[in-house]
N, C-alpha and C. Protein backbone atom coordinates (compact mmCIF):
# COMPACT_ATOMS: atom_id res chain seq x y z
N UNK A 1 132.16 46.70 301.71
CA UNK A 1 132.78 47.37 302.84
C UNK A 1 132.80 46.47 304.07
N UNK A 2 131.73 45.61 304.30
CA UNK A 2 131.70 44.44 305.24
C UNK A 2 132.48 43.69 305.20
N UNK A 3 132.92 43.04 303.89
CA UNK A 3 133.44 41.98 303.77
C UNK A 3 135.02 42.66 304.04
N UNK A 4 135.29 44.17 303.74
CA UNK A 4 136.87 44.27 303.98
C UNK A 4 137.18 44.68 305.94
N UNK A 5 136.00 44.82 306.70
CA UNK A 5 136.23 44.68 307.90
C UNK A 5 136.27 43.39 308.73
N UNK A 6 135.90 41.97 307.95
CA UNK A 6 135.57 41.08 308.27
C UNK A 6 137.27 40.53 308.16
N UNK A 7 137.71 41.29 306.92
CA UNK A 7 138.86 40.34 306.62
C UNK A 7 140.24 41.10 307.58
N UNK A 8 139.99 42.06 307.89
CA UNK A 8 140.91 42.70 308.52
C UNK A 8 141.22 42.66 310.10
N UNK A 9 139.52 42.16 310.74
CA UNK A 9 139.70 42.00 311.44
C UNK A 9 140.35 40.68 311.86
N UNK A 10 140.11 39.89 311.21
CA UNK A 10 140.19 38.13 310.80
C UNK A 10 141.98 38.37 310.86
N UNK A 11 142.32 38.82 310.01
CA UNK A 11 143.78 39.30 310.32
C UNK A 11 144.43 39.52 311.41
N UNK A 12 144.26 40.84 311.96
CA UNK A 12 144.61 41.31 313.13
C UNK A 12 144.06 39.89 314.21
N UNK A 13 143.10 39.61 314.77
CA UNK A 13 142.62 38.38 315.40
C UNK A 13 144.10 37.03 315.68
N UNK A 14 143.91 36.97 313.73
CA UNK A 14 145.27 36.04 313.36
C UNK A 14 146.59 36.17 313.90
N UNK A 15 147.30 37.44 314.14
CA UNK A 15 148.50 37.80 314.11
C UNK A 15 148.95 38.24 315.48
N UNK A 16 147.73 38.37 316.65
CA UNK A 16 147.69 38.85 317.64
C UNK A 16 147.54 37.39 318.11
N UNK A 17 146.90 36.36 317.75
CA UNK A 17 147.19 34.81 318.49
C UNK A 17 148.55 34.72 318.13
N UNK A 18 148.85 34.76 317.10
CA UNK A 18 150.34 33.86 316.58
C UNK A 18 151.13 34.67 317.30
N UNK A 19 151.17 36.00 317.67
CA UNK A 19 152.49 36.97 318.50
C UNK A 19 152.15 35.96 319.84
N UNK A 20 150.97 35.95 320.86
CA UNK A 20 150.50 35.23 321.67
C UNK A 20 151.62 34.05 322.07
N UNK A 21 151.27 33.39 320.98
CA UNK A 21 152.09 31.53 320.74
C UNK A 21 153.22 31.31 320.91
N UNK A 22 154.05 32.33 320.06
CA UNK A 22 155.14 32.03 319.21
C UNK A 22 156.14 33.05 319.84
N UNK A 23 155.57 33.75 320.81
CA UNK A 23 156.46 34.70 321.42
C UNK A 23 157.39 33.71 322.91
N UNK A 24 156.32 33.46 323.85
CA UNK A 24 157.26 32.37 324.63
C UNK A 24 157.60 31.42 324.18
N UNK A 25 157.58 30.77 323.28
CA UNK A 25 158.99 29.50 322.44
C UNK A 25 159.89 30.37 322.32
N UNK A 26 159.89 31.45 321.88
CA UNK A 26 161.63 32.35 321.61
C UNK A 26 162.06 32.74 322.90
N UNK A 27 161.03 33.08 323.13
CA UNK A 27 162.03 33.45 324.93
C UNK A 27 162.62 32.76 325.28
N UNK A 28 161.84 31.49 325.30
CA UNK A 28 162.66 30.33 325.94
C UNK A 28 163.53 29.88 325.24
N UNK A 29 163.55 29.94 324.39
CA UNK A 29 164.75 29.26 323.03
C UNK A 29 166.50 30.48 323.74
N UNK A 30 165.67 31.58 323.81
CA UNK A 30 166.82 32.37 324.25
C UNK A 30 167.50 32.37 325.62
N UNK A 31 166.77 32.03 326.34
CA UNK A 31 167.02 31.44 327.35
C UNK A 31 167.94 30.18 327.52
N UNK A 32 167.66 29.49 326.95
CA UNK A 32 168.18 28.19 326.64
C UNK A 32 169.87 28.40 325.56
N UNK A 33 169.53 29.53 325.38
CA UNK A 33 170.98 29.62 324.16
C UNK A 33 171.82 30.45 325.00
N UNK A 34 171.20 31.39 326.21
CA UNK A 34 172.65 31.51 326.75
C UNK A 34 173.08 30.52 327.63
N UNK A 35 172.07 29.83 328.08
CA UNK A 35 173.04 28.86 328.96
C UNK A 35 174.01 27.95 328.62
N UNK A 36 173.41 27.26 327.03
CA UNK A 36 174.29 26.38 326.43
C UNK A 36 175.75 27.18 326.02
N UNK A 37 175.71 29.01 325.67
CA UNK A 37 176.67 29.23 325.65
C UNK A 37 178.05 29.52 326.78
N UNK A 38 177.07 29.79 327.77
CA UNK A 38 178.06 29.62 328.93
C UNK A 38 178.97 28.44 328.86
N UNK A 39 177.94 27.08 328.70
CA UNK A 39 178.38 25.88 329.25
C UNK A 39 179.78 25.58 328.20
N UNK A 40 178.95 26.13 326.76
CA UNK A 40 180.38 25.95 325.93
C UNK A 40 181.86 26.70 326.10
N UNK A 41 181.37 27.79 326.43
CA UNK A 41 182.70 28.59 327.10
C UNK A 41 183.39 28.10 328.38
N UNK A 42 182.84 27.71 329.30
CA UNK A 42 183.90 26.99 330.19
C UNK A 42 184.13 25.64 329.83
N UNK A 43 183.44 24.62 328.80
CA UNK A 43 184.14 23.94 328.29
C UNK A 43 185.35 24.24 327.34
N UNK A 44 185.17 25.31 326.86
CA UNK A 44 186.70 25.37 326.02
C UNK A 44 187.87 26.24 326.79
N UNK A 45 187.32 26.82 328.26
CA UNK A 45 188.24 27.27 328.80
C UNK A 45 187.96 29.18 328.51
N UNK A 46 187.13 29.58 328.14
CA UNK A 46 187.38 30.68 327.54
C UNK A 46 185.88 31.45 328.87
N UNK A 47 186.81 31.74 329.84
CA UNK A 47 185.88 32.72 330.79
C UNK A 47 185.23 33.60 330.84
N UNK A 48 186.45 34.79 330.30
CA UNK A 48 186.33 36.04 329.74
C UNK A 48 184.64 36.06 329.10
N UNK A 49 184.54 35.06 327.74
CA UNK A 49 183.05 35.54 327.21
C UNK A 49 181.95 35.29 328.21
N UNK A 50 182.54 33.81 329.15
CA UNK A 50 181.21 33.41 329.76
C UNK A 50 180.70 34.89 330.71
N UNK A 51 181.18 35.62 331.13
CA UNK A 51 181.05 36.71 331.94
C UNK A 51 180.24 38.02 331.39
N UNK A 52 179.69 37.94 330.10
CA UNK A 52 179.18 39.00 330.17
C UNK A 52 177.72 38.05 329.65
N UNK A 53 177.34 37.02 330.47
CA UNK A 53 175.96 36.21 330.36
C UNK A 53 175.66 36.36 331.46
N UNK A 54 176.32 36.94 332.72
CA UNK A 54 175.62 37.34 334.23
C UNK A 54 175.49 38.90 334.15
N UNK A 55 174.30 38.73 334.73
CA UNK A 55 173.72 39.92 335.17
C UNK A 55 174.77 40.68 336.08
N UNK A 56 175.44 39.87 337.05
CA UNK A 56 177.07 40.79 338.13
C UNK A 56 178.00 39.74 337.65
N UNK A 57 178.69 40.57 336.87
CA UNK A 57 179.97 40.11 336.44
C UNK A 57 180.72 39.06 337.85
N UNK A 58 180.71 39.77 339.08
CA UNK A 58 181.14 39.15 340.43
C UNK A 58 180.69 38.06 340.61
N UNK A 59 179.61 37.92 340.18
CA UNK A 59 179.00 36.36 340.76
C UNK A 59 179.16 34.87 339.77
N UNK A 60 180.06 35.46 338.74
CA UNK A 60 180.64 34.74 337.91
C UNK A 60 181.46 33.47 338.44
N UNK A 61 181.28 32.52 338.52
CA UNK A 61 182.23 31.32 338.99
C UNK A 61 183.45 30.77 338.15
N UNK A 62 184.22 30.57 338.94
CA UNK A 62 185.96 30.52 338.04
C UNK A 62 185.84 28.98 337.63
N UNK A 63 184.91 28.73 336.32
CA UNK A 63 184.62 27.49 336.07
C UNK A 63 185.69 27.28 334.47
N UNK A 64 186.38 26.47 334.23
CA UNK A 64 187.51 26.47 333.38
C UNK A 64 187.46 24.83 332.89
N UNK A 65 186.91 24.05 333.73
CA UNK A 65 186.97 22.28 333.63
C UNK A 65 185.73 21.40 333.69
N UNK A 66 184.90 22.21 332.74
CA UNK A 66 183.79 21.11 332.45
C UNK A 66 183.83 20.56 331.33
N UNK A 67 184.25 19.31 331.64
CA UNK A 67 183.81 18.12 330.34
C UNK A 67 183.01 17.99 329.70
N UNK A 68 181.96 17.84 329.98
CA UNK A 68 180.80 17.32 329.35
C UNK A 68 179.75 17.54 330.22
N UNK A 69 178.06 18.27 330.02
CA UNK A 69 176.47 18.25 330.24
C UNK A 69 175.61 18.05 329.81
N UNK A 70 174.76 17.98 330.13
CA UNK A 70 173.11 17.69 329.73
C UNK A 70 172.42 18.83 330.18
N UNK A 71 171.52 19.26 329.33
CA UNK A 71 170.16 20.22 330.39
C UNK A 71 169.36 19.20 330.75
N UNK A 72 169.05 19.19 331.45
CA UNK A 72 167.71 18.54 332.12
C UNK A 72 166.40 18.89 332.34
N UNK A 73 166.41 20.16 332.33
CA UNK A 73 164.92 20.07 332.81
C UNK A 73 164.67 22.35 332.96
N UNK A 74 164.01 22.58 332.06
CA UNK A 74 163.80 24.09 331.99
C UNK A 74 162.00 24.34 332.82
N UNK A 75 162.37 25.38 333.89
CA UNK A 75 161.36 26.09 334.19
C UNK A 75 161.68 27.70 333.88
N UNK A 76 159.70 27.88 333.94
CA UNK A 76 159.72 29.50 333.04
C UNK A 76 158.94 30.09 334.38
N UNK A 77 158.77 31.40 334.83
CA UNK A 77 157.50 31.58 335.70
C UNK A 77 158.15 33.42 335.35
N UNK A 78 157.38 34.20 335.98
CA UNK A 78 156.83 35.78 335.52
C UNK A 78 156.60 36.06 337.53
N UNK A 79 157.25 36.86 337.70
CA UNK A 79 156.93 37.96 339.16
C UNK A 79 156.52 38.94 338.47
N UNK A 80 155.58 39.50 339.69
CA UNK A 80 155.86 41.27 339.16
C UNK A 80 156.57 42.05 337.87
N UNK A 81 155.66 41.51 336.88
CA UNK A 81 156.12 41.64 335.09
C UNK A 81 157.55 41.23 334.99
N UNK A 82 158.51 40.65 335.68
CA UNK A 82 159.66 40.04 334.98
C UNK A 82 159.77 38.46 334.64
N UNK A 83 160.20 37.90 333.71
CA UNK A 83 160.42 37.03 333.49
C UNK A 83 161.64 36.40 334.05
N UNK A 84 161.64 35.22 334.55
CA UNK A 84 162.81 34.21 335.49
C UNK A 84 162.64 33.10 334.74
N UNK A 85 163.56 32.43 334.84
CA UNK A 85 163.83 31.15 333.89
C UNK A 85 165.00 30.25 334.97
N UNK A 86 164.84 28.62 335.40
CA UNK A 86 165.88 28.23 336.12
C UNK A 86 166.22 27.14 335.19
N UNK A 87 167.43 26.32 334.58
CA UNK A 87 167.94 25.68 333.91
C UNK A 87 168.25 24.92 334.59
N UNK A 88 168.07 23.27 334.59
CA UNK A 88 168.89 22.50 335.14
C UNK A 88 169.85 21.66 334.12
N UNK A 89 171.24 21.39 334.70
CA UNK A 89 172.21 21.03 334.24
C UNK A 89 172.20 19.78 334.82
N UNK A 90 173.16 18.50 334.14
CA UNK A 90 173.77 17.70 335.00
C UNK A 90 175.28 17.78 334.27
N UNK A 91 176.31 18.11 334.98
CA UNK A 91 177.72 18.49 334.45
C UNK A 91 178.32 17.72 335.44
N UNK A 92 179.65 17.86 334.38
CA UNK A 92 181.13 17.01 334.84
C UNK A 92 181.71 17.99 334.66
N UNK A 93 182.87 18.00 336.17
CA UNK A 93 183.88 18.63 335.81
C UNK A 93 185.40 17.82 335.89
N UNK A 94 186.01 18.43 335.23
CA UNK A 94 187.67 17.58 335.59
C UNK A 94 187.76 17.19 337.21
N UNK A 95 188.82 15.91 337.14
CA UNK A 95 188.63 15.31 338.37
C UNK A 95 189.42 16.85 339.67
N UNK A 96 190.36 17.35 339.06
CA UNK A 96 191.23 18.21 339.66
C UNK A 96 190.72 19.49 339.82
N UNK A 97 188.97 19.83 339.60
CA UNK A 97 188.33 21.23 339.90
C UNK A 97 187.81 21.29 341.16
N UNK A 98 187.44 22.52 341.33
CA UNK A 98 186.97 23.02 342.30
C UNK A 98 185.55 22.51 342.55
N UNK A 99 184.96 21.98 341.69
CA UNK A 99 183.43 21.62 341.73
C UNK A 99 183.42 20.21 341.54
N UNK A 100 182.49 19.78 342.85
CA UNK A 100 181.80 18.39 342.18
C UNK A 100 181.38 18.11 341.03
N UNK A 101 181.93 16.90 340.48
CA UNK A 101 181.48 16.39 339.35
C UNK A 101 180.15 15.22 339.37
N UNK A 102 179.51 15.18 338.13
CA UNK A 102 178.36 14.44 338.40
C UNK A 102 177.17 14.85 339.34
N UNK A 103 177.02 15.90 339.44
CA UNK A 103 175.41 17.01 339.70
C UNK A 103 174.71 17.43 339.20
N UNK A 104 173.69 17.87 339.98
CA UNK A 104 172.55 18.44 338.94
C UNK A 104 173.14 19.51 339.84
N UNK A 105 173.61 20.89 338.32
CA UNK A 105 172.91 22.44 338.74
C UNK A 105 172.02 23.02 338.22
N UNK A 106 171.66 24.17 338.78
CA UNK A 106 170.87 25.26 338.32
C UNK A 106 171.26 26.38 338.13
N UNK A 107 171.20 26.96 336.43
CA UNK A 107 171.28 28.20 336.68
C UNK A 107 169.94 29.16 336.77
N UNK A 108 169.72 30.26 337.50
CA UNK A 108 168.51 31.01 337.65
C UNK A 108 168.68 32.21 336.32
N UNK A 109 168.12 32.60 336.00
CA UNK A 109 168.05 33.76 334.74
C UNK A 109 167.02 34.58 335.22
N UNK A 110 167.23 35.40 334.94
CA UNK A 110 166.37 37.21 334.76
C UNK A 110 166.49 37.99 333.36
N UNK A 111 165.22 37.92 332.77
CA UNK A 111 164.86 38.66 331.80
C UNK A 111 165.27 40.56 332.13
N UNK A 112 165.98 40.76 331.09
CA UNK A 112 166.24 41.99 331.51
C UNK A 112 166.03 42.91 329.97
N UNK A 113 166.34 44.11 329.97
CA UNK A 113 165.91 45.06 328.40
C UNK A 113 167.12 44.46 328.16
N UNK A 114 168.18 43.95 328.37
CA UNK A 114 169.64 43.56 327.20
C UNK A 114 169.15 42.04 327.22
N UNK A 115 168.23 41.89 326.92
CA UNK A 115 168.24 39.83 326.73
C UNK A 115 168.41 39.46 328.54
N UNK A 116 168.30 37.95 328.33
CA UNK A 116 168.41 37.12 329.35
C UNK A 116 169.56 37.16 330.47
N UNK A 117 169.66 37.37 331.40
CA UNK A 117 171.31 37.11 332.15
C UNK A 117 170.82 36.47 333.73
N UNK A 118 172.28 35.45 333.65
CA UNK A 118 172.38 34.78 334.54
C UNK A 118 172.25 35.42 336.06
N UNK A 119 171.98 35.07 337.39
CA UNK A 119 171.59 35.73 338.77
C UNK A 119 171.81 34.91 339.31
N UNK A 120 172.45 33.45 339.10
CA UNK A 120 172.70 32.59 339.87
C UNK A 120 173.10 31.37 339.59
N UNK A 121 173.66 30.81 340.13
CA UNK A 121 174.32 29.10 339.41
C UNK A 121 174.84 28.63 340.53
N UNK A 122 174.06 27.42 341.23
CA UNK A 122 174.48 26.50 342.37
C UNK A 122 173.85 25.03 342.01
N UNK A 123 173.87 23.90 343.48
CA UNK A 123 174.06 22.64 342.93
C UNK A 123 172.47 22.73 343.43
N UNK A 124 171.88 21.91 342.75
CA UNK A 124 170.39 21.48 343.56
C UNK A 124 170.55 20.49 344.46
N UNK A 125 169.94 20.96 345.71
CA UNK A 125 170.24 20.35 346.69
C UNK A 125 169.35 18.72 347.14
């Protein structure tokens, strides 16, 4: 009877580190997958989808001419039980857009109950 509380607890112990571990790599993995999908949608021109990856549809930027990015550099941090995530980019846009080309941006993220969504996207200053 010892030995089956020893092993159960040994278990539970086990599975309660590994949820621990293995839970912020996915967050962040998800995190990281909407941004790359944004970035792919205004690279192919296709707005419409990038828009339902912000949290206000309004604060959506009329981005249609990015060539080519890099991420650069992911921070994670937690307020008052929510999770925030800021992405840095370095993007090109066509010479003829509205946006400087060759910057570093950031987008900011907010963990929300529907997955991750965007709250912000400007240049780092």
């Amino acid at each position: 009877m010892n030995k089956q509380i020893v092993v159960i607890l040994s278990i539970l112990i086990t599975l309660i580190a590994l949820k621990l571990a293995v839970q912020p790599y996915i967050q962040h993995r998800s995190a990281n997958r909407v941004v790359k999908s944004v970035l792919n949608y205004w690279q192919s021109g296709d707005l419409l989808s990038a828009i339902d990856y912000w949290k206000d549809p309004q604060q959506t930027p009329p981005i249609y001419n990015l060539t080519s990015y890099e991420i650069t550099k992911k921070e994670f941090s937690k307020e008052n039980k929510t999770d925030y995530a800021k992405i840095y980019v370095d993007a090109d846009f066509a010479t003829e857009g509205l946006l400087p080309s060759g910057k570093e941006w950031v987008f900011r993220l907010e963990k929300t109950r529907y997955g991750w969504k965007i709250i912000g996207f400007h240049p780092v200053r």
